[in-house]
Protein backbone atom coordinates (compact mmCIF):
# COMPACT_ATOMS: atom_id res chain seq x y z
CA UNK A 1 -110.56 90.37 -81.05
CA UNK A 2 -110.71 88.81 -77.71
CA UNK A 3 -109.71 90.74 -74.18
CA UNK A 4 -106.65 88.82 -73.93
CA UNK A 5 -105.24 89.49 -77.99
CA UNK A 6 -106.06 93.08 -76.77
CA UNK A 7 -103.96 93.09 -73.23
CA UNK A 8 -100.96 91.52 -75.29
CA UNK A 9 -100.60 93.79 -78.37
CA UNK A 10 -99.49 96.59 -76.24
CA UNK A 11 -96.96 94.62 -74.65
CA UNK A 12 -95.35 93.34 -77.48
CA UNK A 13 -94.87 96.81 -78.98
CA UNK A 14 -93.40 98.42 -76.30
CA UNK A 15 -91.19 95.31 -76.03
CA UNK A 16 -89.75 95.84 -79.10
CA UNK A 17 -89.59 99.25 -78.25
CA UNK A 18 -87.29 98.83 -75.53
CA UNK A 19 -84.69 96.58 -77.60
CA UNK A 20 -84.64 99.16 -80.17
CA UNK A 21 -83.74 101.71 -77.67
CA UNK A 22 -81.41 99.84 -75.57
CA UNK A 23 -79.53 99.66 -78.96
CA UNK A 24 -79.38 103.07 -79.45
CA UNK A 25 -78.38 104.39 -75.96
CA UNK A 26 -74.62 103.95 -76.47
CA UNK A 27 -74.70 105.29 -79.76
CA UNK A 28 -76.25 108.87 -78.36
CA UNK A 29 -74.93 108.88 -75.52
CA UNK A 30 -71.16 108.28 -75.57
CA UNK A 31 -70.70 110.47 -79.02
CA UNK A 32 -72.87 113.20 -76.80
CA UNK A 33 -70.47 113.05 -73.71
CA UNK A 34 -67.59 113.22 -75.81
CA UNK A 35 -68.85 116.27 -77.19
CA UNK A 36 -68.66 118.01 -73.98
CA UNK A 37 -64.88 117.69 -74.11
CA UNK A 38 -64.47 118.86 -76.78
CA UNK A 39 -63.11 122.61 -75.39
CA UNK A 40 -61.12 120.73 -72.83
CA UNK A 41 -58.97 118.35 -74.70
CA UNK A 42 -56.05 118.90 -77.42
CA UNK A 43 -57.97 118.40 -80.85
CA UNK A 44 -56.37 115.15 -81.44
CA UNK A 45 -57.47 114.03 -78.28
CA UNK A 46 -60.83 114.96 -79.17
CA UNK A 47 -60.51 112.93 -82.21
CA UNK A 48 -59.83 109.61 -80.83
CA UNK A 49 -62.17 110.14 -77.88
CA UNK A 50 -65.03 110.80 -80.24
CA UNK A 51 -64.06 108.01 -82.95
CA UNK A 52 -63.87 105.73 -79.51
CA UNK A 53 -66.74 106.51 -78.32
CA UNK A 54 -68.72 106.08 -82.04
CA UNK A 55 -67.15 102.96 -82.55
CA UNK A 56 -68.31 101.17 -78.48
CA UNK A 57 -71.70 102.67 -79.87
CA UNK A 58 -72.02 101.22 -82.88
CA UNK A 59 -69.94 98.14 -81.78
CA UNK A 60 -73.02 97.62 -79.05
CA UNK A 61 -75.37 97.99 -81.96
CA UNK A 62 -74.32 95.09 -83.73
CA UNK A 63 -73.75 92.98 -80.03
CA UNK A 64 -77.36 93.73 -79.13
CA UNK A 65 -78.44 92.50 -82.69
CA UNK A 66 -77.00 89.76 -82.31
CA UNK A 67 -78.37 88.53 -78.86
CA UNK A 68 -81.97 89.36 -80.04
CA UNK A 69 -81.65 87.14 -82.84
CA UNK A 70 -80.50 84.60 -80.22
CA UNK A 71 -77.32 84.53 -80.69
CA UNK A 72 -76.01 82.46 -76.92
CA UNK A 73 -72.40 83.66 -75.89
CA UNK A 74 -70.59 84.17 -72.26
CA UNK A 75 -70.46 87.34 -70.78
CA UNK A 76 -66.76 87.62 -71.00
CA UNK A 77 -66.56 86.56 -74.56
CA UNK A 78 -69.76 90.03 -75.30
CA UNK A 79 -66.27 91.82 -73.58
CA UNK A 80 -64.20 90.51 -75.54
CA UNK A 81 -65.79 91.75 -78.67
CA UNK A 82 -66.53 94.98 -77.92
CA UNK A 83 -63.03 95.98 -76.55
CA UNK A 84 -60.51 93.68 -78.04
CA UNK A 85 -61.60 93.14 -81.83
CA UNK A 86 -62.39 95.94 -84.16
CA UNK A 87 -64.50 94.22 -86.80
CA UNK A 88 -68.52 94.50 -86.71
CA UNK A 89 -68.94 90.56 -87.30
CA UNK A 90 -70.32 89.67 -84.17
CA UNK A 91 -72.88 86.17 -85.50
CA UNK A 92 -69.23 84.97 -86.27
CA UNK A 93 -67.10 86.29 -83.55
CA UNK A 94 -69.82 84.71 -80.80
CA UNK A 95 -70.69 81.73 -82.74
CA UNK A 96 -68.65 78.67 -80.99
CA UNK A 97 -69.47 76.01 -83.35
CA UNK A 98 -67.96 77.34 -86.10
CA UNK A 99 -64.68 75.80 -87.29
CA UNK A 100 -61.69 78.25 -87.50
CA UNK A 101 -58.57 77.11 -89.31
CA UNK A 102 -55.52 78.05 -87.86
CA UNK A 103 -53.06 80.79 -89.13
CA UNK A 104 -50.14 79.79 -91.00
CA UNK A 105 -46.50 80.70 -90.45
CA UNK A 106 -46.93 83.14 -93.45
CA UNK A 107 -50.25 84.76 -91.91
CA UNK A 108 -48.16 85.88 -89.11
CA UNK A 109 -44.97 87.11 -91.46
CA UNK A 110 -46.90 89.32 -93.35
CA UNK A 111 -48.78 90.74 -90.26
CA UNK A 112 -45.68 91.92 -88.63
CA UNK A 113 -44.27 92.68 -91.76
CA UNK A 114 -47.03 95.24 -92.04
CA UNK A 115 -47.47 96.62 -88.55
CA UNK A 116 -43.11 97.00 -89.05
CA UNK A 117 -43.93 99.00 -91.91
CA UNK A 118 -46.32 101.49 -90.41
CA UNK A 119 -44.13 101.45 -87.41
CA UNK A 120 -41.06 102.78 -89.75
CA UNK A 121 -43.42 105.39 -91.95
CA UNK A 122 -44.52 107.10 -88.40
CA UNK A 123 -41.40 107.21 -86.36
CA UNK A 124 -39.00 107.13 -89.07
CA UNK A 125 -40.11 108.71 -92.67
CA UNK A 126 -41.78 111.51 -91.06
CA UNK A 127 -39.52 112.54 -88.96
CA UNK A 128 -37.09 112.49 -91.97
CA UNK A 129 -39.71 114.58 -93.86
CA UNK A 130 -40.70 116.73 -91.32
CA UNK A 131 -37.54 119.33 -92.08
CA UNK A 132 -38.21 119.51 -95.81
CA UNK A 133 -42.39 119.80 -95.36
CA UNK A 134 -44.34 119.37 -92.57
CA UNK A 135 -47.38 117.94 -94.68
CA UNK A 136 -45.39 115.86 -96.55
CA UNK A 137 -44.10 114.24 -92.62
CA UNK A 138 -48.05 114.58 -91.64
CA UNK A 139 -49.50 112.52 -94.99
CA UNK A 140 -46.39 109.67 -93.98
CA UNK A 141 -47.28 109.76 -90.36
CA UNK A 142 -51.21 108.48 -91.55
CA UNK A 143 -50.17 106.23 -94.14
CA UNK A 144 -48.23 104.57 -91.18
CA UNK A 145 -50.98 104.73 -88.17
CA UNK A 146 -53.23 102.97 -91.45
CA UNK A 147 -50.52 100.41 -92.10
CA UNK A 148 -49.33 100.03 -88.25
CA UNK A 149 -53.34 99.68 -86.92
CA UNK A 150 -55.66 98.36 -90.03
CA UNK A 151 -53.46 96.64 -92.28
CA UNK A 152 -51.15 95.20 -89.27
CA UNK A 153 -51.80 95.23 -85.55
CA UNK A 154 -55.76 94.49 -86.05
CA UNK A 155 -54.87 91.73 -88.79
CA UNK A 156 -52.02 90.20 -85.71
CA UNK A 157 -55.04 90.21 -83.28
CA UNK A 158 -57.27 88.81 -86.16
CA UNK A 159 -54.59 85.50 -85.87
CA UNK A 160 -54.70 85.86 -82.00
CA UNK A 161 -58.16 85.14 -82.37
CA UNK A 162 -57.87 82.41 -84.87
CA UNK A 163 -55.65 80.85 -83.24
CA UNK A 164 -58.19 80.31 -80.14
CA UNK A 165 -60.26 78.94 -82.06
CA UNK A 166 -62.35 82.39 -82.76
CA UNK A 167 -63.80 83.40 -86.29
CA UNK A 168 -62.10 86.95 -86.96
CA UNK A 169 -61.11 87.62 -90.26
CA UNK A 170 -59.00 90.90 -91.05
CA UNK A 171 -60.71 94.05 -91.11
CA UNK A 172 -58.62 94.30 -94.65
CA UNK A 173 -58.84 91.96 -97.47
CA UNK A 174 -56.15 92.45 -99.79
CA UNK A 175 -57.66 96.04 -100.52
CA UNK A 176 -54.72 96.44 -103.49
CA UNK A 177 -56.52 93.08 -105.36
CA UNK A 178 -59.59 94.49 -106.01
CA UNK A 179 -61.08 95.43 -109.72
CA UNK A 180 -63.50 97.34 -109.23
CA UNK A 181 -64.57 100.66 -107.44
CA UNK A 182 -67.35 98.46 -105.93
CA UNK A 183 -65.57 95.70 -104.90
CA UNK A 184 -63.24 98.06 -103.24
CA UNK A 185 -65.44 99.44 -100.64
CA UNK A 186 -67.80 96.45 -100.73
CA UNK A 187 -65.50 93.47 -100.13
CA UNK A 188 -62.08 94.62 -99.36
CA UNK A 189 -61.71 98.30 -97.68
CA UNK A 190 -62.38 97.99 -93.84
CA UNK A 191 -64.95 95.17 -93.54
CA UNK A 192 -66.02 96.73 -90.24
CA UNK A 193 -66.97 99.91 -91.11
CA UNK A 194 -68.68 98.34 -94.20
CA UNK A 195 -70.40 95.76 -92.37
CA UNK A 196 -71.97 98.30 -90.16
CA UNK A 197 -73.28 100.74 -92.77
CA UNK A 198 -74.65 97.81 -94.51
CA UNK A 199 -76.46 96.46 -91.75
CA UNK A 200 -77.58 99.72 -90.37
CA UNK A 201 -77.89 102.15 -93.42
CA UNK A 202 -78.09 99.93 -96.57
CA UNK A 203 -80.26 97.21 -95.65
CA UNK A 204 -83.49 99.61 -94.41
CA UNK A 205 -82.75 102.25 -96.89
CA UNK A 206 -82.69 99.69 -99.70
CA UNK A 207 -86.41 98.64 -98.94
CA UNK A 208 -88.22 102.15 -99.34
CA UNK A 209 -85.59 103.85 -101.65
CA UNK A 210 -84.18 101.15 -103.92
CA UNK A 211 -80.68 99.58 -104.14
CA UNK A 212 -78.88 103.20 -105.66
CA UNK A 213 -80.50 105.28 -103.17
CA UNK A 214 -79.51 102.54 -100.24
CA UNK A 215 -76.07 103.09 -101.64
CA UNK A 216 -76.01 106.62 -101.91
CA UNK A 217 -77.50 106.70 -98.19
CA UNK A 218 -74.74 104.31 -96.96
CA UNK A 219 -71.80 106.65 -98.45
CA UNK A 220 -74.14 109.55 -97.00
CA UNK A 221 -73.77 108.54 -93.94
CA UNK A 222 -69.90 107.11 -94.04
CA UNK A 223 -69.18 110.51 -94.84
CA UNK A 224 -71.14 112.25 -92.39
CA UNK A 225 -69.45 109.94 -89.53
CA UNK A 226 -65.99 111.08 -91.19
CA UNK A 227 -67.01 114.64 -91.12
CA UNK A 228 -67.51 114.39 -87.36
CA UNK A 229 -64.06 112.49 -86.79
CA UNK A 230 -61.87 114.87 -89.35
CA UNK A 231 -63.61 118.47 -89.62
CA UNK A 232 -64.91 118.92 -86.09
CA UNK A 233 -61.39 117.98 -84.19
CA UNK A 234 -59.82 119.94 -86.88
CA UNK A 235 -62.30 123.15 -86.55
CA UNK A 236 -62.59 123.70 -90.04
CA UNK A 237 -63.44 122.11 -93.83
CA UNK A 238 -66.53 121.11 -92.68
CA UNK A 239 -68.31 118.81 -95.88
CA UNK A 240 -65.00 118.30 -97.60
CA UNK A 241 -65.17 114.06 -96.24
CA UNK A 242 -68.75 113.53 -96.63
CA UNK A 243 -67.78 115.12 -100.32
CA UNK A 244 -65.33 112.61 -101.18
CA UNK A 245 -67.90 109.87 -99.85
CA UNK A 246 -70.65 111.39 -102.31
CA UNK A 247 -67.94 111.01 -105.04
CA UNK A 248 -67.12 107.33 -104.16
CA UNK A 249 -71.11 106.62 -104.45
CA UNK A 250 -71.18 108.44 -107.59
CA UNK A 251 -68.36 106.20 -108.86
CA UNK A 252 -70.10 103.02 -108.22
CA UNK A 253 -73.33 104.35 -110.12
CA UNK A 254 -71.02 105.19 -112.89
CA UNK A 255 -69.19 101.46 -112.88
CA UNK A 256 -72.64 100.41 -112.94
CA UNK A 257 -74.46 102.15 -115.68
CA UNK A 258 -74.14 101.18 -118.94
CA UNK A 259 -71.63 103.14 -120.29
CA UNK A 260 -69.33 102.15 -117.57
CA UNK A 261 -70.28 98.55 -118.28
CA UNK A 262 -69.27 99.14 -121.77
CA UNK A 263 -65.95 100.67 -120.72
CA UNK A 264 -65.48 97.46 -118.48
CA UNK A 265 -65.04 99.52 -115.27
CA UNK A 266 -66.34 96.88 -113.33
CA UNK A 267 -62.97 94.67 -114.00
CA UNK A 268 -59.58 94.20 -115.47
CA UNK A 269 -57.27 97.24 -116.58
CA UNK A 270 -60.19 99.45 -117.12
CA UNK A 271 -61.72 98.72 -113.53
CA UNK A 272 -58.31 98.97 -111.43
CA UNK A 273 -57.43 102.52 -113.70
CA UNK A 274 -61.46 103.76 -112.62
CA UNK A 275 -60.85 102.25 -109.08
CA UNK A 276 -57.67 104.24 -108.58
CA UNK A 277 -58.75 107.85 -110.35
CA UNK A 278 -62.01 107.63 -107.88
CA UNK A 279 -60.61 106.27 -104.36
CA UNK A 280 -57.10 107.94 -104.67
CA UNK A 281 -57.28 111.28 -106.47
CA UNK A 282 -59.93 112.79 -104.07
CA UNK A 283 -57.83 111.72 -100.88
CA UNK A 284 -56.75 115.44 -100.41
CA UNK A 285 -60.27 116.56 -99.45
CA UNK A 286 -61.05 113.36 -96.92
CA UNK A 287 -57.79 114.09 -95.03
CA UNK A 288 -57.46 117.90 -95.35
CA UNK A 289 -54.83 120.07 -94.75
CA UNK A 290 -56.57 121.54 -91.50
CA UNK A 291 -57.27 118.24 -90.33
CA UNK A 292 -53.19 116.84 -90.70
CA UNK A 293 -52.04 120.52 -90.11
CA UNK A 294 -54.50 121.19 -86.25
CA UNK A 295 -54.88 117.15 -85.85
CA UNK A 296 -52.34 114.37 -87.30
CA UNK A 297 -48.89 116.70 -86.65
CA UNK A 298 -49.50 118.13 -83.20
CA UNK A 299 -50.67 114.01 -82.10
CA UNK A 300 -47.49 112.64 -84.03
CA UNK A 301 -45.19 115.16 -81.96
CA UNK A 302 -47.23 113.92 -79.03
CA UNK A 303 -46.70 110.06 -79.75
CA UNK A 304 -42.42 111.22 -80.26
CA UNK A 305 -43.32 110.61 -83.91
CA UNK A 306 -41.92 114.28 -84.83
């Protein structure tokens, strides 16, 4: 090896080094300072500060990917992505050359349509509710925040996008259409959140452990960031998210082996019935009572929801 292959090894590792760490920084850091504000702010507070500052984290994760695989965007339009769209897709959101058809009339009906309908399940059906059974008015006021923000106002800014030319595609693909427990969570259920466990969890787990332990690791992991986002705001039922994530993992094994093959869990009647007993059933212990009872009501009575 000559002087000069020995003068450049060094600097090529601790080149790499550096990217790998500016890609972390947000990720520790912001989480970290929200943590410190924890005793300071009303526990819903807490909760979107600390989902807020996980998501800019991760968000700058996939960003910085992106530019080190040379990805060439303006400065405004890196902005753009990390504050004003909430999908993890930034190759396509940066990429200019790619060809975006433009939304239909019908795109934009059933947007609003949507966002209407989680509009009318927060600040309507809950406060109906609210008389008969607080919980009841606190499980209505999330199905709307899921309906008002997933399902409508981020597919709305999805067509904002589109419509400038800008390749964002919903967050939510027709989540109700899907067959299968694994199609569910791999091609339907929040692409962004599924994106970045993919990317980050799947994908390097996948290469030393296999393709069941990169799954299990990536619903790991999904439930971990839950944990920290439901239980910790709420002060109590710590391991009850990050169980129901272990349970959605354990689900896909089971569509996969081959007695769920031979049930057909993996489409049709069969799949949707398997799909519906695994992701729906086990809700209660994602969203638990402490968490709607400390968290969801007292930030619905703040919003003039209640």
């Amino acid at each position: 090896m000559s002087r000069t292959e020995i003068s450049e090894a060094p600097t090529i590792h601790t080149s790499r080094f550096v990217q790998r760490t500016v890609a972390w920084i947000p990720l520790l850091v912001l989480p970290a300072l929200a943590l410190t504000l924890k005793l300071s702010l009303p526990p819903w507070a807490f909760m979107w500060l600390l989902a807020g500052a996980i998501f800019l984290g991760c968000k700058w994760q996939t960003l910085w990917d992106a530019l080190l695989e040379g990805q060439r965007t303006r400065p405004a339009i890196s902005a753009a992505y990390l504050f004003a769209w909430p999908g993890m897709d930034a190759d396509a959101f940066l990429d200019s050359r790619r060809e975006v058809t433009a939304p239909g009339v019908q795109d934009w009906l059933w947007a609003i349509g949507k966002t209407l309908l989680g509009a009318a399940l927060f600040w309507g059906a809950a406060r109906i509710a609210v008389q008969a059974s607080p919980l009841v008015a606190g499980w209505l006021g999330m199905i709307g925040l899921i309906f008002l923000l997933h399902f409508g106002s981020f597919h709305l800014l999805a067509l904002l996008w589109q419509s400038a030319g800008v390749d964002a595609q919903p967050i939510m693909q027709s989540p109700h259409r899907a067959e299968s427990l694994s199609e569910f969570w791999g091609a339907r259920w929040n692409l962004g959140f599924r994106r970045l466990t993919h990317d980050l969890v799947f994908a390097p787990l996948r290469k030393h452990v296999g393709m069941t332990g990169g799954m299990l690791g990536a619903f790991l992991v999904s439930g971990l960031i839950h944990d920290l986002v439901i239980s910790l705001p709420a002060g109590a039922s710590y391991g009850l998210p990050t169980s129901y994530f272990l349970v959605q993992g354990l689900g896909v094994m089971t569509e996969r082996s081959r007695i769920g093959k031979r049930l057909g869990l993996g489409r049709g009647l069969p799949g949707r019935l398997f799909l519906a007993a695994i992701s729906t059933f086990p809700v209660p212990i994602l969203f638990h009572r402490p968490f709607v009872e400390n968290v969801i009501l007292p930030f619905m009575r703040a919003a003039g929801a209640l």
